[in-house]
Protein backbone atom coordinates (compact mmCIF):
# COMPACT_ATOMS: atom_id res chain seq x y z
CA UNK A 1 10.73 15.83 -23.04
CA UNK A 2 13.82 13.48 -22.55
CA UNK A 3 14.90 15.72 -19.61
CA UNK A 4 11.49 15.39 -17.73
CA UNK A 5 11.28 11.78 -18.47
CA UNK A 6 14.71 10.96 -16.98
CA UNK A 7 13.66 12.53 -14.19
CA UNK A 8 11.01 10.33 -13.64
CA UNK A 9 13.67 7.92 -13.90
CA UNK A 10 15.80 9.16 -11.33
CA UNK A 11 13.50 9.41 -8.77
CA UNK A 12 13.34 5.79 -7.30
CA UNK A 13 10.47 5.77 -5.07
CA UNK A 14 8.44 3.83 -2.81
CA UNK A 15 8.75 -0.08 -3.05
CA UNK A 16 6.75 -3.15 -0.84
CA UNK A 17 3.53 -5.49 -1.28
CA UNK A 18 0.92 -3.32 -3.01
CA UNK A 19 -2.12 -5.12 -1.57
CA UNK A 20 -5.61 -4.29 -0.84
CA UNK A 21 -6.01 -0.87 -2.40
CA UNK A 22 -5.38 1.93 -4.28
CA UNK A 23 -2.06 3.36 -5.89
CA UNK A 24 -0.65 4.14 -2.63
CA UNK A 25 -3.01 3.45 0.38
CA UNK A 26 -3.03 -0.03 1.59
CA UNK A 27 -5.80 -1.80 3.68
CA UNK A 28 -4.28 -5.04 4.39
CA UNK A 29 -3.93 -4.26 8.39
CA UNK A 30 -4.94 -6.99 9.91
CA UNK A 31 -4.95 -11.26 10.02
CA UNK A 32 -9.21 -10.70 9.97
CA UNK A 33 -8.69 -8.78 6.77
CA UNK A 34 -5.89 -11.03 5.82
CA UNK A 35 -8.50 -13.70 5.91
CA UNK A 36 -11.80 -12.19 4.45
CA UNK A 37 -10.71 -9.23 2.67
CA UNK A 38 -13.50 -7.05 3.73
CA UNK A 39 -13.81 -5.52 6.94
CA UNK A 40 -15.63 -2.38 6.61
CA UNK A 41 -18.14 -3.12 8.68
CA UNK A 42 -16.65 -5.10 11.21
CA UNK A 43 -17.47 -4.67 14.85
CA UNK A 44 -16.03 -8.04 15.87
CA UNK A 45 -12.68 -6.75 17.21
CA UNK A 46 -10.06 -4.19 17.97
CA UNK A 47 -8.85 -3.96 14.35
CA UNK A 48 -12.54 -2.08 13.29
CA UNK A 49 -10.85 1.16 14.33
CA UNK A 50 -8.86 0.71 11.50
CA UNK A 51 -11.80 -0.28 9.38
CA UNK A 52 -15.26 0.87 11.12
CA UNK A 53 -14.38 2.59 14.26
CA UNK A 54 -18.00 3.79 14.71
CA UNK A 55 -18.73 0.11 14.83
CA UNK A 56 -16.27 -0.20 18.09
CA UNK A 57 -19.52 0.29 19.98
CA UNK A 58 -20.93 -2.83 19.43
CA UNK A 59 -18.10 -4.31 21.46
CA UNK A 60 -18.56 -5.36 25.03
CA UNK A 61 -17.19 -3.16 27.86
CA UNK A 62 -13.51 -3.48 28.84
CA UNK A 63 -10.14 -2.53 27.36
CA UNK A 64 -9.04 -4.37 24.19
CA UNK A 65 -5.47 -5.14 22.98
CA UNK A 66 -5.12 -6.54 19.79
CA UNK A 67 -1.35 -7.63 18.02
CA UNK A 68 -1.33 -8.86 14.53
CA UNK A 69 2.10 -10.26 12.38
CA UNK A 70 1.45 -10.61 8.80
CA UNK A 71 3.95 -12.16 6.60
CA UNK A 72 4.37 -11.29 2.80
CA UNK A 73 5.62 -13.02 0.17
CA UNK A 74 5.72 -11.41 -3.72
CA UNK A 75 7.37 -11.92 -7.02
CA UNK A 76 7.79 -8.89 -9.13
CA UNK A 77 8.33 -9.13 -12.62
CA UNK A 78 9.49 -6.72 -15.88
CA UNK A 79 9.81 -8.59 -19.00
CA UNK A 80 11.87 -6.47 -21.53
CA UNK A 81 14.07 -7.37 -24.38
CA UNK A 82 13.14 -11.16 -24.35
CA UNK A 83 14.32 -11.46 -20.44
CA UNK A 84 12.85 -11.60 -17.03
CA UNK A 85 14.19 -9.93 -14.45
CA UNK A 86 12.24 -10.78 -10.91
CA UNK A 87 12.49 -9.24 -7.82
CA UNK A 88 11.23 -12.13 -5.00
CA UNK A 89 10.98 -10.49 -1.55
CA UNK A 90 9.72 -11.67 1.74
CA UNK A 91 8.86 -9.32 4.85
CA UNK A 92 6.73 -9.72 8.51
CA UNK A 93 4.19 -6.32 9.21
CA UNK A 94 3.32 -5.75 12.41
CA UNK A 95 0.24 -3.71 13.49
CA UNK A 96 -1.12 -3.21 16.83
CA UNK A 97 -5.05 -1.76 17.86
CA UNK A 98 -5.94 -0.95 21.22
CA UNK A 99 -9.47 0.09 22.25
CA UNK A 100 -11.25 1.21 25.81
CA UNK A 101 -15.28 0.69 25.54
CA UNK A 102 -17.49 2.00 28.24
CA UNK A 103 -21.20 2.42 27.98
CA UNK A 104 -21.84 4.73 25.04
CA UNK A 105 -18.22 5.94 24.79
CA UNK A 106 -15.05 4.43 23.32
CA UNK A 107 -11.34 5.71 23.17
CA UNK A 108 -8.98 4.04 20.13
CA UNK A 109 -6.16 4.07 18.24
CA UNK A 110 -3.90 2.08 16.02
CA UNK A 111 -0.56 1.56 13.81
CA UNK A 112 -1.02 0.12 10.92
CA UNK A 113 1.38 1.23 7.15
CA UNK A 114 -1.09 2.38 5.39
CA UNK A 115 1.53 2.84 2.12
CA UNK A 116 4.60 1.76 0.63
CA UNK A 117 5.40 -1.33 3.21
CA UNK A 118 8.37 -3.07 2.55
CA UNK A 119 11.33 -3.21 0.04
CA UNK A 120 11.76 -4.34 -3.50
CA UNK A 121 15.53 -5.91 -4.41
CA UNK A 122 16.19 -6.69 -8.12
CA UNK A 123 19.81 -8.28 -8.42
CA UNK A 124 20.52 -8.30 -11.75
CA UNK A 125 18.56 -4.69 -12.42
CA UNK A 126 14.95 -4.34 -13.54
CA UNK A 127 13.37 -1.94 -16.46
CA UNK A 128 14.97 1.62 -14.72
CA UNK A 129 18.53 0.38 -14.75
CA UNK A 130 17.78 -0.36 -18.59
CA UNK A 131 16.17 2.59 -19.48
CA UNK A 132 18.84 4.61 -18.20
CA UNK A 133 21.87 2.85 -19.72
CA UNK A 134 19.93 3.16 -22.96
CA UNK A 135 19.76 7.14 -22.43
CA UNK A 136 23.05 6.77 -21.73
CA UNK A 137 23.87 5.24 -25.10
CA UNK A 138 21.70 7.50 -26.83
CA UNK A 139 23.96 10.28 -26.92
CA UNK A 140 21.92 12.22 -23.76
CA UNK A 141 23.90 12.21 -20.49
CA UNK A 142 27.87 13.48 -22.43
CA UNK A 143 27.83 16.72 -20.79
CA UNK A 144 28.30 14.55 -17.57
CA UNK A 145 30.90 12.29 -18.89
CA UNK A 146 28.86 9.77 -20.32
CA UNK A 147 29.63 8.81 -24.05
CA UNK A 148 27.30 6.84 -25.98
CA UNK A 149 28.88 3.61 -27.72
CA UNK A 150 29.16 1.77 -24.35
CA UNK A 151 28.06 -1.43 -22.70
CA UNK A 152 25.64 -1.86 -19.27
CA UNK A 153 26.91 -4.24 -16.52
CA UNK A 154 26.33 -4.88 -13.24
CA UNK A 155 22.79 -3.51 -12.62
CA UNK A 156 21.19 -3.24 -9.70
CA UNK A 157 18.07 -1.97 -8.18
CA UNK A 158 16.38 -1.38 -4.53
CA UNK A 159 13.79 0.99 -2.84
CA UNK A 160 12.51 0.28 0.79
CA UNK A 161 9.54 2.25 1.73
CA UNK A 162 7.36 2.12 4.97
CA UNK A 163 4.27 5.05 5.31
CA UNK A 164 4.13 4.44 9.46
CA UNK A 165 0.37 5.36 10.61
CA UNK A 166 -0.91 6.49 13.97
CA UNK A 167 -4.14 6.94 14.51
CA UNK A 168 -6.31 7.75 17.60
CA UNK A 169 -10.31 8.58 18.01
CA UNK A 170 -13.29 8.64 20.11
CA UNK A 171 -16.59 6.99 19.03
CA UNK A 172 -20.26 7.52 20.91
CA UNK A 173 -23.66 5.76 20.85
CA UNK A 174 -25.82 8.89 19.57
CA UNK A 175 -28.29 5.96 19.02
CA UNK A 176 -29.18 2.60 19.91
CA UNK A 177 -29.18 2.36 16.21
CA UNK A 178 -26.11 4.38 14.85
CA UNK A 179 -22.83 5.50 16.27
CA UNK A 180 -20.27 8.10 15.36
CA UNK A 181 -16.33 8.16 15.20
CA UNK A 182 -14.08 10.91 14.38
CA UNK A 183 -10.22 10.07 15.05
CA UNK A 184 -7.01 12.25 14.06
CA UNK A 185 -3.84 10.74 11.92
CA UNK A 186 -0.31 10.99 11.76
CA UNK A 187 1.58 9.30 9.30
CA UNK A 188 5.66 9.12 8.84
CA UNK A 189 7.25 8.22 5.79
CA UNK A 190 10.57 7.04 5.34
CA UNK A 191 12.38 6.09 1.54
CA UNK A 192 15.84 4.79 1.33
CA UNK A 193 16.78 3.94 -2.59
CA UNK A 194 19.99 2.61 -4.06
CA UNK A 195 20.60 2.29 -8.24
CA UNK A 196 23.70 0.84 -8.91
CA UNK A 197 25.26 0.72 -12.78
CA UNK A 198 28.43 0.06 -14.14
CA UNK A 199 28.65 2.19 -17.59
CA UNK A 200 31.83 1.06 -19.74
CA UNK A 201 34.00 0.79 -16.24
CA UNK A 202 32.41 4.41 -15.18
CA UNK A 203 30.41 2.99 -11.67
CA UNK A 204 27.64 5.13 -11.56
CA UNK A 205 25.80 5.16 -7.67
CA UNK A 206 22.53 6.86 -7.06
CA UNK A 207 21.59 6.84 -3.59
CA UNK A 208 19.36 8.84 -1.47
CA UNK A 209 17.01 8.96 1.39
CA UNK A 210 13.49 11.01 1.57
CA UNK A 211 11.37 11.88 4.51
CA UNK A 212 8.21 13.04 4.99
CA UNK A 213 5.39 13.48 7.52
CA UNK A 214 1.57 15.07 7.89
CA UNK A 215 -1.55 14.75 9.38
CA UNK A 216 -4.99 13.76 8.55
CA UNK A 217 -8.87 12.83 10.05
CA UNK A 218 -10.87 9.97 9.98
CA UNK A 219 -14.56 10.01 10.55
CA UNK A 220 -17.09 7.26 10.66
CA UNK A 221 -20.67 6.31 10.91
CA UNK A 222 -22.06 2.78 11.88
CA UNK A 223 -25.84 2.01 11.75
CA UNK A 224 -27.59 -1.32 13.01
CA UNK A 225 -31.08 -1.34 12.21
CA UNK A 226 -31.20 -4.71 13.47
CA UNK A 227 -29.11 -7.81 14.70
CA UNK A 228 -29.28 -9.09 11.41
CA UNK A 229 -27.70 -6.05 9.48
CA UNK A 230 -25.15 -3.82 10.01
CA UNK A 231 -23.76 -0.81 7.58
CA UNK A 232 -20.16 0.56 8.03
CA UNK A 233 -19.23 4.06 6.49
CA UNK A 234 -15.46 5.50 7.03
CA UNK A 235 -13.82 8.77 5.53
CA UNK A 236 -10.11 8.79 5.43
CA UNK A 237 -8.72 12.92 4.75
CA UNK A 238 -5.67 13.23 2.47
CA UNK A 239 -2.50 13.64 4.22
CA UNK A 240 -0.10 16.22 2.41
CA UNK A 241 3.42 15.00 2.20
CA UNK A 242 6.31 16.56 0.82
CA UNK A 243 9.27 14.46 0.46
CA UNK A 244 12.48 16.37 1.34
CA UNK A 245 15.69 14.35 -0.23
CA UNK A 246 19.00 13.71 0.72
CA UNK A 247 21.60 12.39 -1.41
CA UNK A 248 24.84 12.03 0.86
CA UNK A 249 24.61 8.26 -0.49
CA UNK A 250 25.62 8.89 -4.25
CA UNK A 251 28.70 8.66 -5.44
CA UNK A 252 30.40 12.05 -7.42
CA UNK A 253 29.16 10.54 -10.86
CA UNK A 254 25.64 9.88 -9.14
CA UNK A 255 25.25 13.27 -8.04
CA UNK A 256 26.26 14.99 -11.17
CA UNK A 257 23.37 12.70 -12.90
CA UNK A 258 20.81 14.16 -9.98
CA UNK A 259 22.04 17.73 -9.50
CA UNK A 260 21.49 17.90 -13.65
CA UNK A 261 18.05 16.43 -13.36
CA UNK A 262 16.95 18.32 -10.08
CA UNK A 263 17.67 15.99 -7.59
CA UNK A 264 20.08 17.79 -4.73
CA UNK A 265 19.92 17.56 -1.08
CA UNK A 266 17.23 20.06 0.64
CA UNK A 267 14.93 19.46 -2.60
CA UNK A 268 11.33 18.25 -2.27
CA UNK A 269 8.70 16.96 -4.15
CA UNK A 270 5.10 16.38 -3.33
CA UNK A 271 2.98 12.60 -3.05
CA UNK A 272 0.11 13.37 -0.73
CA UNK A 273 -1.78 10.14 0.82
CA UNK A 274 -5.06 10.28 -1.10
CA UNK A 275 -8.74 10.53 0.87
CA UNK A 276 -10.21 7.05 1.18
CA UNK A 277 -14.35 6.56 1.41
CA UNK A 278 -15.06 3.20 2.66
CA UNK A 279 -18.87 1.56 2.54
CA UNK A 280 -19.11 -1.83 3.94
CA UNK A 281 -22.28 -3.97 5.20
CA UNK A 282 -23.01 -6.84 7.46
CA UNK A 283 -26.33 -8.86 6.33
CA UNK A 284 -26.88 -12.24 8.64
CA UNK A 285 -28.51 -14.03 5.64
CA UNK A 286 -28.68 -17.66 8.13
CA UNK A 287 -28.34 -18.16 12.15
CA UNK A 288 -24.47 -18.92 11.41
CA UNK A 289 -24.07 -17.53 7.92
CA UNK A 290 -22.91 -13.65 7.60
CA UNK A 291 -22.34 -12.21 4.09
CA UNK A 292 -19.97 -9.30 4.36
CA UNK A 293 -18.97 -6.82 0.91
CA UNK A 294 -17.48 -3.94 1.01
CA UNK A 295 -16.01 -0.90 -1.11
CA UNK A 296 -13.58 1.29 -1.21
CA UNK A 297 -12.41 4.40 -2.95
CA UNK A 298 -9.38 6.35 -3.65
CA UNK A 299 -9.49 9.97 -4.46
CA UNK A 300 -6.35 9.96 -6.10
CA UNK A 301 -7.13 12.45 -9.38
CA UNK A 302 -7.33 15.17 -6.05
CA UNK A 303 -4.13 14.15 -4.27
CA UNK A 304 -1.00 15.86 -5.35
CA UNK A 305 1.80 13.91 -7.22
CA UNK A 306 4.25 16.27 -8.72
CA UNK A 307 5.13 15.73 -11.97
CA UNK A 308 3.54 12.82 -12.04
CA UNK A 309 0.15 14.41 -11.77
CA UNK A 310 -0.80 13.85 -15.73
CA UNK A 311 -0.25 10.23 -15.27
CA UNK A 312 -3.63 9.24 -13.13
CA UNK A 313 -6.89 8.75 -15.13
CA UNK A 314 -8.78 8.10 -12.69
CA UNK A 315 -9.93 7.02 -9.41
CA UNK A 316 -9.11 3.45 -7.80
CA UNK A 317 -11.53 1.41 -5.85
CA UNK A 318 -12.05 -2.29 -4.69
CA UNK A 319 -14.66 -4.27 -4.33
CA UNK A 320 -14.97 -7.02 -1.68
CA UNK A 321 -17.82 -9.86 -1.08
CA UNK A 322 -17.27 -12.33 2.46
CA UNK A 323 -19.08 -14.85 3.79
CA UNK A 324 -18.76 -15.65 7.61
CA UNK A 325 -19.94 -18.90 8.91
CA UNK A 326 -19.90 -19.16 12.61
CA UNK A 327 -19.21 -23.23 13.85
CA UNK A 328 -20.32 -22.83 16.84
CA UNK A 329 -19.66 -20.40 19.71
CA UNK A 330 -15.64 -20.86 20.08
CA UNK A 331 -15.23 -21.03 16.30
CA UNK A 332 -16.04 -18.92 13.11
CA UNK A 333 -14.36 -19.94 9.52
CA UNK A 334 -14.13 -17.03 6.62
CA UNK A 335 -13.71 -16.90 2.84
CA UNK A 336 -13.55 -13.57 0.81
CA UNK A 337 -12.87 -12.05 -3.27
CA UNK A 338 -11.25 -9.06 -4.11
CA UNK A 339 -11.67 -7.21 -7.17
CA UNK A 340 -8.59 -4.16 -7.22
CA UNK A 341 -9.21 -1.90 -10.40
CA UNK A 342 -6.73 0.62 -11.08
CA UNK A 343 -7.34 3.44 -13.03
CA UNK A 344 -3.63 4.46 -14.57
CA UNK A 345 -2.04 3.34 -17.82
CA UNK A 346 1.30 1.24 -17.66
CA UNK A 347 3.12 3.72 -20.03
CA UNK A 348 2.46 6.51 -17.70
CA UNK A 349 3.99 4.90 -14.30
CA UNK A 350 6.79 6.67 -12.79
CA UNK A 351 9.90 5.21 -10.81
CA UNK A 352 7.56 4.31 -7.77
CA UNK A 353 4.92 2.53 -10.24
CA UNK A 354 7.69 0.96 -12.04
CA UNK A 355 9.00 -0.80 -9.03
CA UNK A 356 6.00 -2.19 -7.53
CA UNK A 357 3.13 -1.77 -10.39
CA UNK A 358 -0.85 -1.10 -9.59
CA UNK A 359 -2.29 -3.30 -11.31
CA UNK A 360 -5.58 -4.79 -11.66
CA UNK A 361 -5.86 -7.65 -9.11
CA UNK A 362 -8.79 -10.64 -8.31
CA UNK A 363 -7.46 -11.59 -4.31
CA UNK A 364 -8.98 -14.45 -2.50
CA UNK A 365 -8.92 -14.88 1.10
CA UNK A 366 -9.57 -18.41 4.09
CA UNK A 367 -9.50 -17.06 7.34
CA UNK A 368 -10.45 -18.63 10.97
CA UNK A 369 -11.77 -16.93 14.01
CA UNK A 370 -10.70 -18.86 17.45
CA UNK A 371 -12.24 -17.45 20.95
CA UNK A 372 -9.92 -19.24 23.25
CA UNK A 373 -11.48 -17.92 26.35
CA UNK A 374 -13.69 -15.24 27.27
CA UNK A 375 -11.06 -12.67 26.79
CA UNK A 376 -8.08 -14.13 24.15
CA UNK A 377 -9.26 -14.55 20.83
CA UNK A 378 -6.83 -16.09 17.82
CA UNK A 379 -7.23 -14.70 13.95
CA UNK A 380 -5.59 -16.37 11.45
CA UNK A 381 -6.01 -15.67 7.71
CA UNK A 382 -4.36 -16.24 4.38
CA UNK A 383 -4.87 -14.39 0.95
CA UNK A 384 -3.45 -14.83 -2.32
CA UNK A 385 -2.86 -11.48 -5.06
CA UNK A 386 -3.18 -12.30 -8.94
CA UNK A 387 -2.57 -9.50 -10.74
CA UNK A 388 -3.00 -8.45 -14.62
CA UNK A 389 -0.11 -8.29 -16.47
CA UNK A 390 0.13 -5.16 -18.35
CA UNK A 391 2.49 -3.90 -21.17
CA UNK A 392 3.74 -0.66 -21.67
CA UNK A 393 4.93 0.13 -25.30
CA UNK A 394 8.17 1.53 -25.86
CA UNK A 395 9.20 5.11 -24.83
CA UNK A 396 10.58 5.94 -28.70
CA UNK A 397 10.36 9.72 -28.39
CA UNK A 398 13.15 9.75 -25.92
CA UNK A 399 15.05 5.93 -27.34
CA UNK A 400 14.81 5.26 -23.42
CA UNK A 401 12.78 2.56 -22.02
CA UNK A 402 11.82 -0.38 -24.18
CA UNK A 403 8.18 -2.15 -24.28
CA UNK A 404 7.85 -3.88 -21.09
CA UNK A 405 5.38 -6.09 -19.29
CA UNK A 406 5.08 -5.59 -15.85
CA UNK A 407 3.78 -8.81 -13.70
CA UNK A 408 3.25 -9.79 -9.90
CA UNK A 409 1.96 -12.70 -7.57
CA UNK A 410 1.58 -11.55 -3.65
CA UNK A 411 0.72 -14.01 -1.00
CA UNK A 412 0.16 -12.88 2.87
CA UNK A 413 -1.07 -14.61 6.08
CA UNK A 414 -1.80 -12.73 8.95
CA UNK A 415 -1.58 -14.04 12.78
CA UNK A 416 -3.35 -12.06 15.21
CA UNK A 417 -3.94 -12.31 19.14
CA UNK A 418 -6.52 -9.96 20.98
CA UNK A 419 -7.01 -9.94 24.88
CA UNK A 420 -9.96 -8.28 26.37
CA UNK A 421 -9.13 -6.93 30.13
């Protein structure tokens, strides 16, 4: 028990703004999302082929290039032992969507991070660094050198973590009511984690990189039974990703803690990209007024985790309600809710939970649409992230981790320039 908890411990995952989704899958790709928080059924612009490529043939003819920066800013927090430590972080996303529309065909693709996305720093150490030092003390790591009795200093704790997507598809007009899409997916993903800890003067250094890679499918459906309604339905295919791990980084202490708890260069472990199903409508309820929800699920009880494939209950989904209201032809303003509900316990996250939690979230969302000219349009959108805290009691089988609460606040705007050739 101790030896396969540790090991949870020692395998410092994925870190960066856990927004607008599951566990692992993101969906905040865009400043139109960044501003309404549903787009499932959009057909409004180049970022639907993230979102509702079958919709991409409602567009008008021509070739569409579409560049959105979205900034984050997030405060992590693990309360433990009547302290605080926070991890404050802020990072710029780009993605980029490009689509050619002519007559009843279109040709699309996009990069968007679709996980991890971005790095988590804590200073002064955060809830791993502690458990560890307290396994330390509990008698559990001597064989290595490690003698209880001693004192923790100098903590220190950072993952980075970017899941790089490319994706490219073709939709058709089978219709003049409902179009298809079917698109294939590529994603890279690249890990670089550091744990520092000083142990009684012994400097312990954990450090290793992971990389992993697979592909995927996308298929959509869009029907418009009228101007006034439009439904958006998008299936997302697991991608399978095995994490291969090198640990040049650690120092000779570090690597006697991994090699005894099955961490050693050439070693692997599986977190597969779960299957997304994505429902979304359109529903003109006024001349300028558009109400826009949307759903999403994550079929993450199918995906495999490892040894961390005990710890998921269930399956994650959101739930998203927008309201459009169009000013007048140049100008269109946006507010939007978020509901994320995550279906896994706090005392069953791992090392890639613990440093960026899934947690329960209610996200709201003020976005504007500006159509500079006939062929530049200007998105700009801002959402805020409140999350649930949630506490996980102490680990007292193994004298490890103590009862934490894990917190978090996100914030992100979004910036986002489309040309039409």
């Amino acid at each position: 028990m101790v030896r396969k908890w540790f090991l949870i411990v020692l395998i410092l995952g994925t870190a960066g703004p856990a927004s607008g989704g599951g566990i692992d899958n993101k969906q905040n790709f865009s400043s139109a999302y960044a501003g309404s928080l549903s787009r499932n059924a959009a057909t409004d612009g180049a970022d639907a082929a993230a979102y509702n490529p079958a919709g991409l043939m409602q567009l008008k003819n021509g070739t569409y290039l579409e560049v959105d920066i979205l900034p984050f800013t997030f405060d992590y927090d693990h309360e433990f032992n009547g302290e605080t430590q926070t991890a404050s972080t802020n990072l710029i996303a780009p993605m980029a969507f490009g689509v050619h529309k002519l007559d009843k065909w279109a040709l699309w693709g996009a990069f968007t991070i679709n996980g991890g996305g971005g790095e988590t720093e804590y200073d002064n150490g955060n809830i791993i660094t502690q458990t560890v030092g307290n396994l330390i003390n509990a008698d559990k790591f001597s064989k290595a050198g490690l003698l209880p009795g001693g004192t923790l200093s100098q903590s220190y704790a950072y993952a980075e973590s970017y899941d790089y997507t490319f994706t490219t598809g073709v939709s058709y007009d089978l219709h003049p009511m409902v179009s298809v899409a079917a698109g294939v997916r590529y994603v890279r993903t690249d890990k670089e984690v550091d744990l520092h800890i000083t142990y009684s003067g012994s400097y312990i250094l954990s450090k290793y990189d992971q990389e992993a890679d697979g592909f995927g499918g996308v298929i959509g459906i869009d029907i418009h039974p009228s101007d006034k309604l439009n439904i958006g339905i998008r299936y997302e295919s697991q991608v399978n990703l095995d994490w291969d791990t090198e640990t040049d980084g650690s120092n000779q202490l570090g690597l006697i803690l991994l090699k005894a708890f099955g961490r050693e260069d050439g070693q692997s472990y599986a977190r597969d990209l779960p299957a997304v199903l994505a429902l979304g409508f359109e529903w003109k309820i006024l001349p300028k007024l558009t109400l826009k929800p949307s759903f999403s699920l994550y079929f993450e009880k199918d995906a495999d985790w490892d040894t961390q494939n005990y710890a998921v209950d269930g399956n994650s989904f959101d739930l998203a309600l927008a309201l459009q209201y169009d000013v007048n032809a140049a100008w269109s303003l946006t507010a939007g809710y978020l509901y994320i509900d995550v279906d896994m316990k706090p005392e069953n996250f791992g090392i890639i939970e613990q440093m960026s939690p899934p947690l329960d979230c209610h996200a709201f969302a003020v976005g504007a649409r500006y159509r500079m000219t006939e062929k530049i349009t200007l998105t700009l959108g801002l959402s805020g992230y409140f999350y649930e805290d949630a506490t996980a009691p102490a680990a007292l089988l193994t004298r490890g981790r103590p009862e934490v609460t894990y917190g978090k606040t996100l914030y992100q705007g979004g910036i986002g320039i489309q040309y039409r050739f």
